[in-house]
C-alpha atoms as a PDB file:
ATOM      1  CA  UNK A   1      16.630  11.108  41.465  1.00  0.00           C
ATOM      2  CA  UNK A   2      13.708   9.086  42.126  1.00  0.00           C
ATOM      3  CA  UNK A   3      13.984   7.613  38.614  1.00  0.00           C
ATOM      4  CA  UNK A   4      17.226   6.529  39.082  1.00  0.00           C
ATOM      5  CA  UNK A   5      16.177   4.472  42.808  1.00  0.00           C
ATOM      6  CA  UNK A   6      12.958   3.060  41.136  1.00  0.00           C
ATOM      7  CA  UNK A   7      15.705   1.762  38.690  1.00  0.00           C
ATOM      8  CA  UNK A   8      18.041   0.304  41.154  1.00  0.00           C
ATOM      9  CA  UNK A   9      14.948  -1.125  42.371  1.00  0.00           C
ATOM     10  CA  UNK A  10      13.846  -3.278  38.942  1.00  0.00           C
ATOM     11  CA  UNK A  11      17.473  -4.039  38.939  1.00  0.00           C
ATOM     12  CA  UNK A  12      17.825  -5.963  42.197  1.00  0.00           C
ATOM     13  CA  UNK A  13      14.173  -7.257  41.238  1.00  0.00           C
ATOM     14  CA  UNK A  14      15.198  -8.977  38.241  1.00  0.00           C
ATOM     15  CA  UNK A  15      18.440 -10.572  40.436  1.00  0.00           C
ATOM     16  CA  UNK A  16      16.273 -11.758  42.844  1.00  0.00           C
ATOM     17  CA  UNK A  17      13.176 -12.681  41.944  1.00  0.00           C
ATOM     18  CA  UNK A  18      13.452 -12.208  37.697  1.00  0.00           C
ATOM     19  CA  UNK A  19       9.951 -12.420  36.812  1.00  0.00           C
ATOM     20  CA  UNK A  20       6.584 -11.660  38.838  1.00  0.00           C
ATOM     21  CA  UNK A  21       5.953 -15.374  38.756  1.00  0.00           C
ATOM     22  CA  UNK A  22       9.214 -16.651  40.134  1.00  0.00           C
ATOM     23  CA  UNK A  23       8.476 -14.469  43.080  1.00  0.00           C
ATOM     24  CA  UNK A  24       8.359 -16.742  46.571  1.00  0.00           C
ATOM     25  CA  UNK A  25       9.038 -16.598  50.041  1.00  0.00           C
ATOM     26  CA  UNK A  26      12.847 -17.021  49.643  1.00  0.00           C
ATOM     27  CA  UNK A  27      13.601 -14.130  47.515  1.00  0.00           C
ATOM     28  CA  UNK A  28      11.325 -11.334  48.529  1.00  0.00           C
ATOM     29  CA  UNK A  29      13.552 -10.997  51.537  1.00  0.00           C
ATOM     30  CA  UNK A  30      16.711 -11.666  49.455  1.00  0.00           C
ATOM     31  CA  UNK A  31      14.895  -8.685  47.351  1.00  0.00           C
ATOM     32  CA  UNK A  32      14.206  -6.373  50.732  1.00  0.00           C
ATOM     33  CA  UNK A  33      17.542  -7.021  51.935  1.00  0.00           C
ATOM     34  CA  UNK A  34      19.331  -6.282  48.667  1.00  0.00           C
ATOM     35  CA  UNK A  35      16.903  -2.791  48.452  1.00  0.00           C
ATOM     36  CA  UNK A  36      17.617  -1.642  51.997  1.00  0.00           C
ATOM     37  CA  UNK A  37      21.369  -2.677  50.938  1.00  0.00           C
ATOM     38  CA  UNK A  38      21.260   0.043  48.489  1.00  0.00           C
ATOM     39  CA  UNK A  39      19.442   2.524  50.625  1.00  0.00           C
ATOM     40  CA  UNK A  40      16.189   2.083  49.231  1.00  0.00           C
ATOM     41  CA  UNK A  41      13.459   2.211  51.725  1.00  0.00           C
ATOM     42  CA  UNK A  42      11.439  -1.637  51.754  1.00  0.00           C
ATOM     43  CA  UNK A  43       8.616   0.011  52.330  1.00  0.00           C
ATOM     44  CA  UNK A  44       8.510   1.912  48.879  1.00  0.00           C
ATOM     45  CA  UNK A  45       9.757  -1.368  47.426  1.00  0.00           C
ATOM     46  CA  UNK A  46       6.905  -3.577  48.812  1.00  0.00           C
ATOM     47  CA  UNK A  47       4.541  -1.015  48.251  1.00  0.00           C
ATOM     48  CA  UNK A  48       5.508  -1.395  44.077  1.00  0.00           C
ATOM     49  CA  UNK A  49       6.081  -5.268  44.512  1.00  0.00           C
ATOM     50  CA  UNK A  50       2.020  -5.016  45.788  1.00  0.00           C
ATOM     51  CA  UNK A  51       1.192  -3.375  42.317  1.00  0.00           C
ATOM     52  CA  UNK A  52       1.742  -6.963  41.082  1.00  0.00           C
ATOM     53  CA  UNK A  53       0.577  -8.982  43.881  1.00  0.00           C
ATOM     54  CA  UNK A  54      -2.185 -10.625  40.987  1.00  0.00           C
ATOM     55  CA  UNK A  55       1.476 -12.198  39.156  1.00  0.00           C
ATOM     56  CA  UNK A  56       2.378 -13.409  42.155  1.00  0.00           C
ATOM     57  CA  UNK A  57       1.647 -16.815  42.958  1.00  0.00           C
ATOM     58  CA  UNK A  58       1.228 -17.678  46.499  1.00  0.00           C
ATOM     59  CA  UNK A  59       0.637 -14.308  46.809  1.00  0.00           C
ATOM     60  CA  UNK A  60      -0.711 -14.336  50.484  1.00  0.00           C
ATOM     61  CA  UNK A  61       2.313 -16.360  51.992  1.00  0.00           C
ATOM     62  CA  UNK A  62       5.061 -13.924  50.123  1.00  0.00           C
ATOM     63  CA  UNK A  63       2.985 -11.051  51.282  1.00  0.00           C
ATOM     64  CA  UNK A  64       3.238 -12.069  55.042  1.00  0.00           C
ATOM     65  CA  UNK A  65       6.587 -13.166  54.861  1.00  0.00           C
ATOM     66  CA  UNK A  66       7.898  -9.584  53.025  1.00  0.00           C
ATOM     67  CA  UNK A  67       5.670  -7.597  56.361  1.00  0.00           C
ATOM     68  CA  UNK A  68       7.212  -9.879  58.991  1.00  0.00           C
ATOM     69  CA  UNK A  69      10.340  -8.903  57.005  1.00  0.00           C
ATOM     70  CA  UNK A  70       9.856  -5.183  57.023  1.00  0.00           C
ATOM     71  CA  UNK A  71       8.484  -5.438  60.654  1.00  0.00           C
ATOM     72  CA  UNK A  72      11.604  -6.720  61.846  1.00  0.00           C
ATOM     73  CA  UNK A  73      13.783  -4.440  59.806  1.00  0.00           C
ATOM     74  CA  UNK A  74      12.537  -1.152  60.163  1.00  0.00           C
ATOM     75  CA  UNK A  75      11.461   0.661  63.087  1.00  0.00           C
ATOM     76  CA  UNK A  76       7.562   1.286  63.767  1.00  0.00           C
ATOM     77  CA  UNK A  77       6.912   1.450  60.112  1.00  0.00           C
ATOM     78  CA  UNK A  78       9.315   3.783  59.095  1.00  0.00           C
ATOM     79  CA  UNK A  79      13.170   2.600  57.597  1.00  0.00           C
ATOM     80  CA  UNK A  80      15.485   2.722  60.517  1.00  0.00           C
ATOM     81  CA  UNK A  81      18.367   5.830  60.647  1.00  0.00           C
ATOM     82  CA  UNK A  82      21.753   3.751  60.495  1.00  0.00           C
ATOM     83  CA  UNK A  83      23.269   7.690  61.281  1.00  0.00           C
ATOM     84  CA  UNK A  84      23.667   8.651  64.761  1.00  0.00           C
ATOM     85  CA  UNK A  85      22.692  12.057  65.746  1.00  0.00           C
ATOM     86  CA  UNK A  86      25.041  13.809  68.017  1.00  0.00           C
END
């Protein structure tokens, strides 16, 4: 199971982004979005994008932009239940 997410997950990365060094502002939200699209949490997904953060170019402005991202898309650091509990 989690093989097959981290696998959806390098298959909306190479959509969006394609390689580490293509990676900007722009498409690590297109990449988020796309993730918690698929029900992939954008936490666990920035978490592996960080393993790379030294392939990243403007690494520091991406890396703001994806937590302002996942800040505004999940709730108090943990992915928002789209479920309602009755």
């Amino acid at each position: 199971m989690a093989n097959d997410v981290k696998q959806e997950m390098k298959r909306i990365w190479v959509e969006t982004c394609g390689l580490w060094e293509n990676c900007n502002e722009e498409n690590i939200q297109s990449f988020l979005s796309q993730c918690r699209e698929k029900s992939i949490d954008p936490q666990y997904c920035m978490s592996w994008v960080e393993k790379h953060s030294n392939q990243i170019p403007n690494w520091s402005a991406v890396s703001k932009v994806s937590l302002e991202w996942v800040n505004e898309h999940t709730s108090t650091g943990s992915p928002i239940n789209i479920h309602e509990t009755q």
